[in-house]
Protein backbone atom coordinates (compact mmCIF):
# COMPACT_ATOMS: atom_id res chain seq x y z
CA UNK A 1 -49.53 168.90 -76.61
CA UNK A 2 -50.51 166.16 -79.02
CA UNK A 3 -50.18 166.60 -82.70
CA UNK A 4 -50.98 164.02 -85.64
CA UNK A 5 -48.69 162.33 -87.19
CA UNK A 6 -50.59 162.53 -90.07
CA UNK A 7 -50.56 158.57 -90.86
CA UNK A 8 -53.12 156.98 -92.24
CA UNK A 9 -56.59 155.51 -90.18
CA UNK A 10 -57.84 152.73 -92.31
CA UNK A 11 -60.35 150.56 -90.90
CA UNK A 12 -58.97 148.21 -88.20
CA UNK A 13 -60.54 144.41 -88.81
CA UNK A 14 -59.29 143.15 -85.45
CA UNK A 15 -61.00 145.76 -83.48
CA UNK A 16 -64.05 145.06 -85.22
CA UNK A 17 -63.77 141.41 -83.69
CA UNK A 18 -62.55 142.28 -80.64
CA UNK A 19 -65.99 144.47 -80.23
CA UNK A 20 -68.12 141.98 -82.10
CA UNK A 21 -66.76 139.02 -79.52
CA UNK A 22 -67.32 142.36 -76.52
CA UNK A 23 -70.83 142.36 -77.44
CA UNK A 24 -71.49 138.66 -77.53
CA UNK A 25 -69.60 138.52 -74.26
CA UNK A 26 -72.15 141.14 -72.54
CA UNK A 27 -75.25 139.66 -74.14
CA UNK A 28 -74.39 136.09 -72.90
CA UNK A 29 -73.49 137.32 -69.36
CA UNK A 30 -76.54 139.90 -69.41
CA UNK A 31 -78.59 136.87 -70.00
CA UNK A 32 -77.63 134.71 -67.03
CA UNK A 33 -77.93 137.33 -64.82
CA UNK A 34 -81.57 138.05 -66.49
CA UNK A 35 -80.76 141.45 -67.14
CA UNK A 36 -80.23 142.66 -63.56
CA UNK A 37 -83.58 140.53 -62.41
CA UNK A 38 -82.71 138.35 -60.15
CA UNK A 39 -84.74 135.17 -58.27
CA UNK A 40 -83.52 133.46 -55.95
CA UNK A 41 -85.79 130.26 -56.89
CA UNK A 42 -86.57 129.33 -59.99
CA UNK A 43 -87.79 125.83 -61.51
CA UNK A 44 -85.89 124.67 -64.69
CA UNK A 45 -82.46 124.53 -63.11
CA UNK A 46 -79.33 122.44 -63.98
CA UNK A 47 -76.68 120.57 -61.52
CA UNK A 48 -74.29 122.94 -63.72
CA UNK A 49 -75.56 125.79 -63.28
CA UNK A 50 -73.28 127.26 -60.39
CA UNK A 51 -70.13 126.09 -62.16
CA UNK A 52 -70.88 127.65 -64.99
CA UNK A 53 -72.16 130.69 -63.82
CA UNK A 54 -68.22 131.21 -62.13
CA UNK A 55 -67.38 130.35 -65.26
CA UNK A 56 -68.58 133.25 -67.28
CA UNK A 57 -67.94 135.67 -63.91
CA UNK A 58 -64.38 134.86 -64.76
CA UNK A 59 -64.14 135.43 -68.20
CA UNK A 60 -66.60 137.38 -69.11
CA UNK A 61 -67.81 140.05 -65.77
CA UNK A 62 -66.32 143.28 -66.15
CA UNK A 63 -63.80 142.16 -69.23
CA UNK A 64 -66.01 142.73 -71.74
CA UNK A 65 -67.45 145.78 -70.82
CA UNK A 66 -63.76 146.63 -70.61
CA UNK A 67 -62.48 145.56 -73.88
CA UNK A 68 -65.79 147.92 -75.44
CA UNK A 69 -64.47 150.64 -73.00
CA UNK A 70 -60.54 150.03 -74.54
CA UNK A 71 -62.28 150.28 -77.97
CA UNK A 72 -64.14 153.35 -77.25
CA UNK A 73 -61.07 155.37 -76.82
CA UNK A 74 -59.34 153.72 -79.76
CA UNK A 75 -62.24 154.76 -82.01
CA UNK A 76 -62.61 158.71 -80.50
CA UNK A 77 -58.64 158.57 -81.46
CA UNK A 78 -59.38 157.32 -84.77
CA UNK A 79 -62.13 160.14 -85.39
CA UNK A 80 -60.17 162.71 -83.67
CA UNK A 81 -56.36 162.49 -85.67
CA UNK A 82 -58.88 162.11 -89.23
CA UNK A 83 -60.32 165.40 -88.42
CA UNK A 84 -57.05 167.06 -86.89
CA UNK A 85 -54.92 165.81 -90.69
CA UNK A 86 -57.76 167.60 -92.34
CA UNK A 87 -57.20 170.55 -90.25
CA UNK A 88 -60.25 170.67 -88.26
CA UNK A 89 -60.69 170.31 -84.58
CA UNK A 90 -63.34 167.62 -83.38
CA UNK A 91 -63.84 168.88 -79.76
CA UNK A 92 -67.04 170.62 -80.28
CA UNK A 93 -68.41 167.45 -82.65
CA UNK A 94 -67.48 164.65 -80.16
CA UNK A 95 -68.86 166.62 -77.32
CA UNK A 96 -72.36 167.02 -79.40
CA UNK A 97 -71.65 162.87 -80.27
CA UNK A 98 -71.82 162.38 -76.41
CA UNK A 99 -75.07 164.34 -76.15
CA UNK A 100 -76.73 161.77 -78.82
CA UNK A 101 -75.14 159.31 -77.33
CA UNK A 102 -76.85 160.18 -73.63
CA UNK A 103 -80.00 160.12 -75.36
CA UNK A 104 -79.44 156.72 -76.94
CA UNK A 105 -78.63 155.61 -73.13
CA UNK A 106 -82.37 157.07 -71.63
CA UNK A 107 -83.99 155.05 -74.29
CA UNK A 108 -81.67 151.79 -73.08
CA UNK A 109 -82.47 152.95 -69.55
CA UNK A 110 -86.35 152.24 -70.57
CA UNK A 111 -85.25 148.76 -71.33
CA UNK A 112 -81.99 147.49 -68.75
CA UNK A 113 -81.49 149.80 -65.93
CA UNK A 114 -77.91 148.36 -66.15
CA UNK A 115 -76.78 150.62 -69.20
CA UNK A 116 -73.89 151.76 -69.62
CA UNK A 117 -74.19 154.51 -72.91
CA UNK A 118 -74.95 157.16 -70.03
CA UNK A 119 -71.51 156.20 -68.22
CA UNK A 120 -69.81 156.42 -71.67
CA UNK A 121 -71.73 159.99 -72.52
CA UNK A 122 -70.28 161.32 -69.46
CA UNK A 123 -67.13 160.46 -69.18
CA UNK A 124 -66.24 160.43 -72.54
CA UNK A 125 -66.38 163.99 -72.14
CA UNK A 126 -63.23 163.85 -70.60
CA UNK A 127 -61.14 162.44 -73.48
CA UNK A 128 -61.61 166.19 -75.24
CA UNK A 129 -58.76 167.23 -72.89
CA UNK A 130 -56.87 163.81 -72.30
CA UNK A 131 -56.77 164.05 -76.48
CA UNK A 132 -54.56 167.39 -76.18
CA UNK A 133 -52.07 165.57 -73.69
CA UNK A 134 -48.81 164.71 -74.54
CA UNK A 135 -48.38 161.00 -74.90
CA UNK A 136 -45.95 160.69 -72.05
CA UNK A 137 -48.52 162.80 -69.90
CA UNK A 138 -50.85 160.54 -70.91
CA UNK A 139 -49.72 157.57 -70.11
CA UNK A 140 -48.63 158.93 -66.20
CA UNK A 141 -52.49 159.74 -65.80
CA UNK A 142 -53.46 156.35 -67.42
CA UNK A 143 -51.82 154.03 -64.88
CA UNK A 144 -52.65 156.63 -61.98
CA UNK A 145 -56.57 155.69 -63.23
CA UNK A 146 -55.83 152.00 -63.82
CA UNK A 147 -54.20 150.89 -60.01
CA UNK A 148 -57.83 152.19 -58.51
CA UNK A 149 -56.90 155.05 -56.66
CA UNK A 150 -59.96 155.68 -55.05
CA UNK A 151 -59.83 152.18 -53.75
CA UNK A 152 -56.16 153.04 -52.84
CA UNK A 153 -57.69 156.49 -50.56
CA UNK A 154 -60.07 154.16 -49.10
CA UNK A 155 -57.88 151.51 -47.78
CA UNK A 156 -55.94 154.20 -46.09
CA UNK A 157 -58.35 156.88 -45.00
CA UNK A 158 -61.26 154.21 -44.33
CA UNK A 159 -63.93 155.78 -45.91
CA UNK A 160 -66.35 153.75 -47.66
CA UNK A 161 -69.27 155.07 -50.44
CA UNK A 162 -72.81 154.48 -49.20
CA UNK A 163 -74.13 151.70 -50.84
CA UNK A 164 -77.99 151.89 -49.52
CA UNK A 165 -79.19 153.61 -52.17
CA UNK A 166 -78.37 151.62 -54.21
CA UNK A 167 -80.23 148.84 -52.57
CA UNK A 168 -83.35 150.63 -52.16
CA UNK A 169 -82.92 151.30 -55.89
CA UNK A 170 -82.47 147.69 -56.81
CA UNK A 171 -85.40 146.98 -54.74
CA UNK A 172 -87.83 149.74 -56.74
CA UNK A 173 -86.50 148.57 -60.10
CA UNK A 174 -86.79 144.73 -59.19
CA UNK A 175 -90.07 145.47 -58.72
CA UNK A 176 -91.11 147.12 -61.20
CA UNK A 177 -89.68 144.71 -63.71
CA UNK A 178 -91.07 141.25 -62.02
CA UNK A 179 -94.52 142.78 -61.63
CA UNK A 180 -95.27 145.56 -63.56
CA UNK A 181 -96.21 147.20 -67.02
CA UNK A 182 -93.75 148.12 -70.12
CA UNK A 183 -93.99 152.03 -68.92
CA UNK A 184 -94.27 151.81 -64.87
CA UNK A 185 -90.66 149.18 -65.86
CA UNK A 186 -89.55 152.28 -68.11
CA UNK A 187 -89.88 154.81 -65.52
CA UNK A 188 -88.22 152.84 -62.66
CA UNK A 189 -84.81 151.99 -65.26
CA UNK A 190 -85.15 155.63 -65.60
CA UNK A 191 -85.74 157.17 -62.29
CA UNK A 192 -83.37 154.66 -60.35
CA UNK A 193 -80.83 152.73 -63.37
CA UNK A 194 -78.04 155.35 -63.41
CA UNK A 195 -77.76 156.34 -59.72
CA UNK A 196 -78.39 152.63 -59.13
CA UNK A 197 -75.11 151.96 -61.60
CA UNK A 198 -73.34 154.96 -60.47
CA UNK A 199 -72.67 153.90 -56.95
CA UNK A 200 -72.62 150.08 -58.04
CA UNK A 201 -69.46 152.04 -60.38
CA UNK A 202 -68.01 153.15 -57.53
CA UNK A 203 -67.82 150.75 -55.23
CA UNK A 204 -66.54 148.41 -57.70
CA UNK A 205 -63.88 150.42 -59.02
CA UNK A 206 -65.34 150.59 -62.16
CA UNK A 207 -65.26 154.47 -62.84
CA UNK A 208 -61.37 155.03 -62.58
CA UNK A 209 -60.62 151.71 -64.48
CA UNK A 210 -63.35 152.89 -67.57
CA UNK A 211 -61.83 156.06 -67.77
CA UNK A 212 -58.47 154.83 -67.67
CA UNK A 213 -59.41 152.32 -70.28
CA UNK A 214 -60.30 155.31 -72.17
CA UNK A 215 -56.89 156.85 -72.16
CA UNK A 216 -55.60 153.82 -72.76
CA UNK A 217 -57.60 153.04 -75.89
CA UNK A 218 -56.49 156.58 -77.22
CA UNK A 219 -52.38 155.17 -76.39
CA UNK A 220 -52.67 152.40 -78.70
CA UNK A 221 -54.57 154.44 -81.61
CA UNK A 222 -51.66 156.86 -81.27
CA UNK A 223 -49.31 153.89 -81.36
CA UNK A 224 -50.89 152.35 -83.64
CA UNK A 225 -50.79 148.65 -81.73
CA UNK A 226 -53.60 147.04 -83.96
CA UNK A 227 -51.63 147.91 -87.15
CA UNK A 228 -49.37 145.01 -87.85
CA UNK A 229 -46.48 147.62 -88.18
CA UNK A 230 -42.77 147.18 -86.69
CA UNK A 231 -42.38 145.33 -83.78
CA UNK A 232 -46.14 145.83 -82.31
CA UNK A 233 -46.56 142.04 -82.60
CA UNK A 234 -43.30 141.40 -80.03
CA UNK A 235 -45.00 144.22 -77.90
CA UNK A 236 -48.43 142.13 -78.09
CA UNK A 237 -46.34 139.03 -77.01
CA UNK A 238 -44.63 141.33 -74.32
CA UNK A 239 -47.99 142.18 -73.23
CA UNK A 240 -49.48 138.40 -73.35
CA UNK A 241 -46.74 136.62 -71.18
CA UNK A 242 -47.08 139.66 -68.30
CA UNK A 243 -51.08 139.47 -68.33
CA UNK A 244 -50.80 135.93 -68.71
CA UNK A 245 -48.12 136.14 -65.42
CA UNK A 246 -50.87 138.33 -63.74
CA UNK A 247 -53.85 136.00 -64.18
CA UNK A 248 -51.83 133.11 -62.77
CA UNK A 249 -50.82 135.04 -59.62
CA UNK A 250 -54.42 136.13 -59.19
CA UNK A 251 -55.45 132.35 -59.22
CA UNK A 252 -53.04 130.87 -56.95
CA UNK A 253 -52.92 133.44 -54.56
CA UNK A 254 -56.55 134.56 -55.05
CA UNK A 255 -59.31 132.95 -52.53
CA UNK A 256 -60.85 130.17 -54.93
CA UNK A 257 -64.53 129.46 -53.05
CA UNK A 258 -66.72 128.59 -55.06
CA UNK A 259 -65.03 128.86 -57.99
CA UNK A 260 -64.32 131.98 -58.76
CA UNK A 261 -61.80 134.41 -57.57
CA UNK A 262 -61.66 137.12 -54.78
CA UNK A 263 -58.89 138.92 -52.58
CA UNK A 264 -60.51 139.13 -49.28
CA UNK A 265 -60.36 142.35 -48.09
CA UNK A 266 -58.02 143.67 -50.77
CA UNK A 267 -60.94 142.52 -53.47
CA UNK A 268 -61.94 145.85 -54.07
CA UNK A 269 -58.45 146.76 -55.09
CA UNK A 270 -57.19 143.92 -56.61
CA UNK A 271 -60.43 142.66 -58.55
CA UNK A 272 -60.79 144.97 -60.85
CA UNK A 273 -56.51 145.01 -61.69
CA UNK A 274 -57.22 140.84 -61.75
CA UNK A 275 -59.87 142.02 -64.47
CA UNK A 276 -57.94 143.97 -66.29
CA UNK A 277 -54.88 141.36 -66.53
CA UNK A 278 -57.92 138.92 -68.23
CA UNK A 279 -59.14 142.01 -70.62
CA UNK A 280 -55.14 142.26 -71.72
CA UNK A 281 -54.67 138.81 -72.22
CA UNK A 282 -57.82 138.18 -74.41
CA UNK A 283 -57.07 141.62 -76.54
CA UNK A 284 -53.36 140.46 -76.92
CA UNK A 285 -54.15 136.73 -77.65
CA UNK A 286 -57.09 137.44 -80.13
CA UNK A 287 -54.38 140.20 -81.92
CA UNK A 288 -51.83 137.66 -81.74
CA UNK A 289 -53.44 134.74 -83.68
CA UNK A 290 -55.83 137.45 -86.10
CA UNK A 291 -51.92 138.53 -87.51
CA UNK A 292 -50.71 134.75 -87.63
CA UNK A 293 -53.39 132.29 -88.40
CA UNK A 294 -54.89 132.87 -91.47
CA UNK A 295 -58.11 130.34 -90.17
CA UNK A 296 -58.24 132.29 -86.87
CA UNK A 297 -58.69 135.37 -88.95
CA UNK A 298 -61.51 134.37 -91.49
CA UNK A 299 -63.52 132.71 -88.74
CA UNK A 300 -63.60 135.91 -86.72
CA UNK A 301 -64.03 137.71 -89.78
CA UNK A 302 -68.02 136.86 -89.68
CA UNK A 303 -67.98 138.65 -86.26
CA UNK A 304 -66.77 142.01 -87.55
CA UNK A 305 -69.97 143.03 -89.53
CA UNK A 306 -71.54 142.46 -85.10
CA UNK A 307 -68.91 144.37 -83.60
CA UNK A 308 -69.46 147.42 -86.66
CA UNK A 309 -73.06 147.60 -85.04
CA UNK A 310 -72.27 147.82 -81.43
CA UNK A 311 -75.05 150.59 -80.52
CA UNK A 312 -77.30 148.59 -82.35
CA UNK A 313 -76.37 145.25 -81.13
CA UNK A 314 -76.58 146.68 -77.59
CA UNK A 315 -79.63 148.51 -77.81
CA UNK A 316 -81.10 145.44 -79.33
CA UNK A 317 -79.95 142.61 -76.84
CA UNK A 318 -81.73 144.62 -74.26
CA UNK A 319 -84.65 144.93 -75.63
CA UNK A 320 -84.65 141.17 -76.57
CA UNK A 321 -83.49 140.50 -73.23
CA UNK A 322 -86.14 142.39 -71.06
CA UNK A 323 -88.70 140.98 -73.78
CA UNK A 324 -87.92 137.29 -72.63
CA UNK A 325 -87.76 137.98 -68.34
CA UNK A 326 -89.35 140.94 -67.45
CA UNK A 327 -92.63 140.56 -66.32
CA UNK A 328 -94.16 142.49 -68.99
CA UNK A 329 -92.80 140.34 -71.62
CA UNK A 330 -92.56 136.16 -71.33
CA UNK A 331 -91.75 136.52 -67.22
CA UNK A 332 -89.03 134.02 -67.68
CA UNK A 333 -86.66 135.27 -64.66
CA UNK A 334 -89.01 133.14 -62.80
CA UNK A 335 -88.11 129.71 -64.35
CA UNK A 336 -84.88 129.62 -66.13
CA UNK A 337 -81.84 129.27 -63.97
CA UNK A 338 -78.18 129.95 -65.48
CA UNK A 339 -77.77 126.79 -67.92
CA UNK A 340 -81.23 127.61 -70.07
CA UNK A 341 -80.54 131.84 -69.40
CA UNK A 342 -77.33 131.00 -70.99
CA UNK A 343 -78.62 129.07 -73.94
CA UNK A 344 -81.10 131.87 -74.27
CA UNK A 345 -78.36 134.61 -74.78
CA UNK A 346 -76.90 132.14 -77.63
CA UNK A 347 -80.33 132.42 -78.94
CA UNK A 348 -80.53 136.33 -78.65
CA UNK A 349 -76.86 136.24 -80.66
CA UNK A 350 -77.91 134.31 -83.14
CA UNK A 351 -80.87 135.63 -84.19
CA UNK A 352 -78.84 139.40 -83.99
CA UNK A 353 -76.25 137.86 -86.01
CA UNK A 354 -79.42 136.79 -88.73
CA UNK A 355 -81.11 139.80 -88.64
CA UNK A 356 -78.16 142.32 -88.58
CA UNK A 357 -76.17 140.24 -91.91
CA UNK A 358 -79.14 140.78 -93.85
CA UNK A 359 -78.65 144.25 -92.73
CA UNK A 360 -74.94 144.31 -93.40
CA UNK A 361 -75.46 143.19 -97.63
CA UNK A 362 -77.35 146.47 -97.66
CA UNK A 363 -75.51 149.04 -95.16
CA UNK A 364 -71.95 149.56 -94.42
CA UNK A 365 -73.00 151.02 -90.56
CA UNK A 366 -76.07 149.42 -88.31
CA UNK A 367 -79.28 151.46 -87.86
CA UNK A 368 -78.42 153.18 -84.61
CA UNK A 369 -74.87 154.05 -86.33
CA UNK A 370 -76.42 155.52 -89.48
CA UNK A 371 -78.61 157.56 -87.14
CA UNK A 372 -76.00 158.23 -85.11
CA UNK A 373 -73.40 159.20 -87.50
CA UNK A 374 -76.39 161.69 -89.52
CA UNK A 375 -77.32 163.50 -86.43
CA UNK A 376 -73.22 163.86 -85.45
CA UNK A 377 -72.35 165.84 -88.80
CA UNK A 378 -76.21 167.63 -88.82
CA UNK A 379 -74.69 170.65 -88.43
């Protein structure tokens, strides 16, 4: 079993980036996929559009969603070990922090049927236990997560997960969102967005991988990776030349149509480890030059304030998001392809980064987080 070490938790700047530069990363890819409302024609179009569209499917699909998941486990460590040095067990508390935190994901539900708060909720459940495991144990159950091994039982039993409801599901939502009100768009994202997600989770092999991202966030808060302590920088070096080593492979031996990358019939297998080779490489380069380059580190400083207010930030983009293409707001789905979606998400960013600073002279947490954080410790 686990026990604290009893060093100290102070507040980890680089994470802070890392999430801020997460969040950015989901809003701009949220936007050219118009929040999960697709058309297939639409007028103000560029003759870049499809290239950059791969584009941000390579970098940014899946990766950041993962680096927030990595970070998610890092901070329930964080809360955790405080709690356990002060003799007090947080199992009870986090499990009551998931509750709130299921609630914040109906009310995003009401907005993008894609959210992913509910996912976390759920499954965050689960690091209660993982948090008693012995580091050793730990890390066994981490990789067994991380190489897919429901995509592994698949390829050899040949079973497949039913993906029709999630069409029909689509289809409902779609809908609803192109053509109708603020509530009858509400009630679809909440009847159909998390079965929709759910089986869009597992035939992606996104389930294993988020939990084992997790786990894996919890392994570096217990060794203390983000610290610039010891030798963690040669272990973030290690960690950056085998990623890097990774990506490469995936590239040249990866089938390049189009202009982005797939494995054939190994894709659902292999994407998601391809994905998490980018995720490692971005965390391990961004630690890398926030320890060595003292202008690295003050420009992403102004992005650590954004990544502090990640509910927020979230909860926000989505609303912004479904305000500009749904049909009940501005309808835009309908006219802007991925070039002017793309320069709208820079838009959403920006004017989050505006409102939330003014915020940040004033707070040291975001709204949601405030309200978050009061209702955790209410009792």
């Amino acid at each position: 079993m686990y026990k604290t070490t009893g060093l100290k938790n102070s507040r980890i700047e680089v994470a802070d980036a890392l999430r801020g530069l997460a969040v950015i990363g989901i809003i701009l890819y949220h936007s050219v996929e118009h929040f999960n409302l697709y058309s297939p024609n639409v007028s103000a179009s560029t003759p870049i559009d499809g290239v950059l569209f791969n584009i941000l499917t390579v970098l940014l699909s899946g990766k950041m969603y993962g680096i927030f998941a990595l970070l998610f486990g890092l901070s329930f460590f964080i809360m955790r070990d405080n709690q356990e040095q002060k003799g007090k067990d947080f199992s009870l508390r986090f499990a009551w922090r998931m509750v709130l935190l299921f609630g914040f994901g109906l009310i995003n539900l009401c907005l993008y049927n894609g959210d992913i708060l509910t996912f976390y909720a759920i499954l965050g459940l689960l690091m209660i236990p993982a948090g008693y495991l012995s580091t050793p144990l730990l890390w066994g159950l981490t990789i067994f997560l991380l190489i897919q091994p429901i995509e592994i039982y698949s390829l050899l039993s040949g079973w497949k997960p039913d993906m029709s409801p999630m069409m029909e599901g689509y289809m409902k939502m779609g809908q609803a969102n192109g053509e109708g009100t603020f509530l009858e768009s509400a009630a679809a994202g909440v009847r159909y967005g998390f079965t929709t997600s759910l089986i869009w989770f597992l035939g992606k092999g996104r389930i294993t991988q988020t939990l084992g991202l997790f786990f894996l966030g919890i392994l570096f808060g217990r060794h203390r990776l983000f610290y610039n302590e010891g030798n963690h920088l040669k272990i973030w070096r290690v960690v950056c030349a085998i990623s890097a080593v990774c990506v490469a492979a995936g590239v040249a031996f990866g089938n390049r149509s189009a202009g982005n990358v797939s494995f054939g019939n190994l894709d659902n297998l292999l994407h998601p480890l391809f994905n998490l080779a980018i995720l490692l490489l971005i965390v391990s380069a961004v630690t890398l030059c926030w320890y060595a380059f003292e202008g690295f580190r003050r420009s992403l400083s102004h992005v650590c304030f954004f990544g502090r207010m990640s509910l927020t930030n979230y909860i926000m983009s989505s609303f912004f998001g479904a305000l500009v293409f749904y049909g009940w707001g501005f309808g835009m789905y309908k006219v802007l392809g991925t070039t002017w979606s793309f320069l709208v998400g820079i838009a959403i960013v920006v004017t989050q980064i505006v409102l939330l600073y003014q915020w940040s002279k004033h707070h040291e947490r975001g709204p949601l987080e405030t309200l978050w954080r009061k209702l955790t410790w209410i009792w």
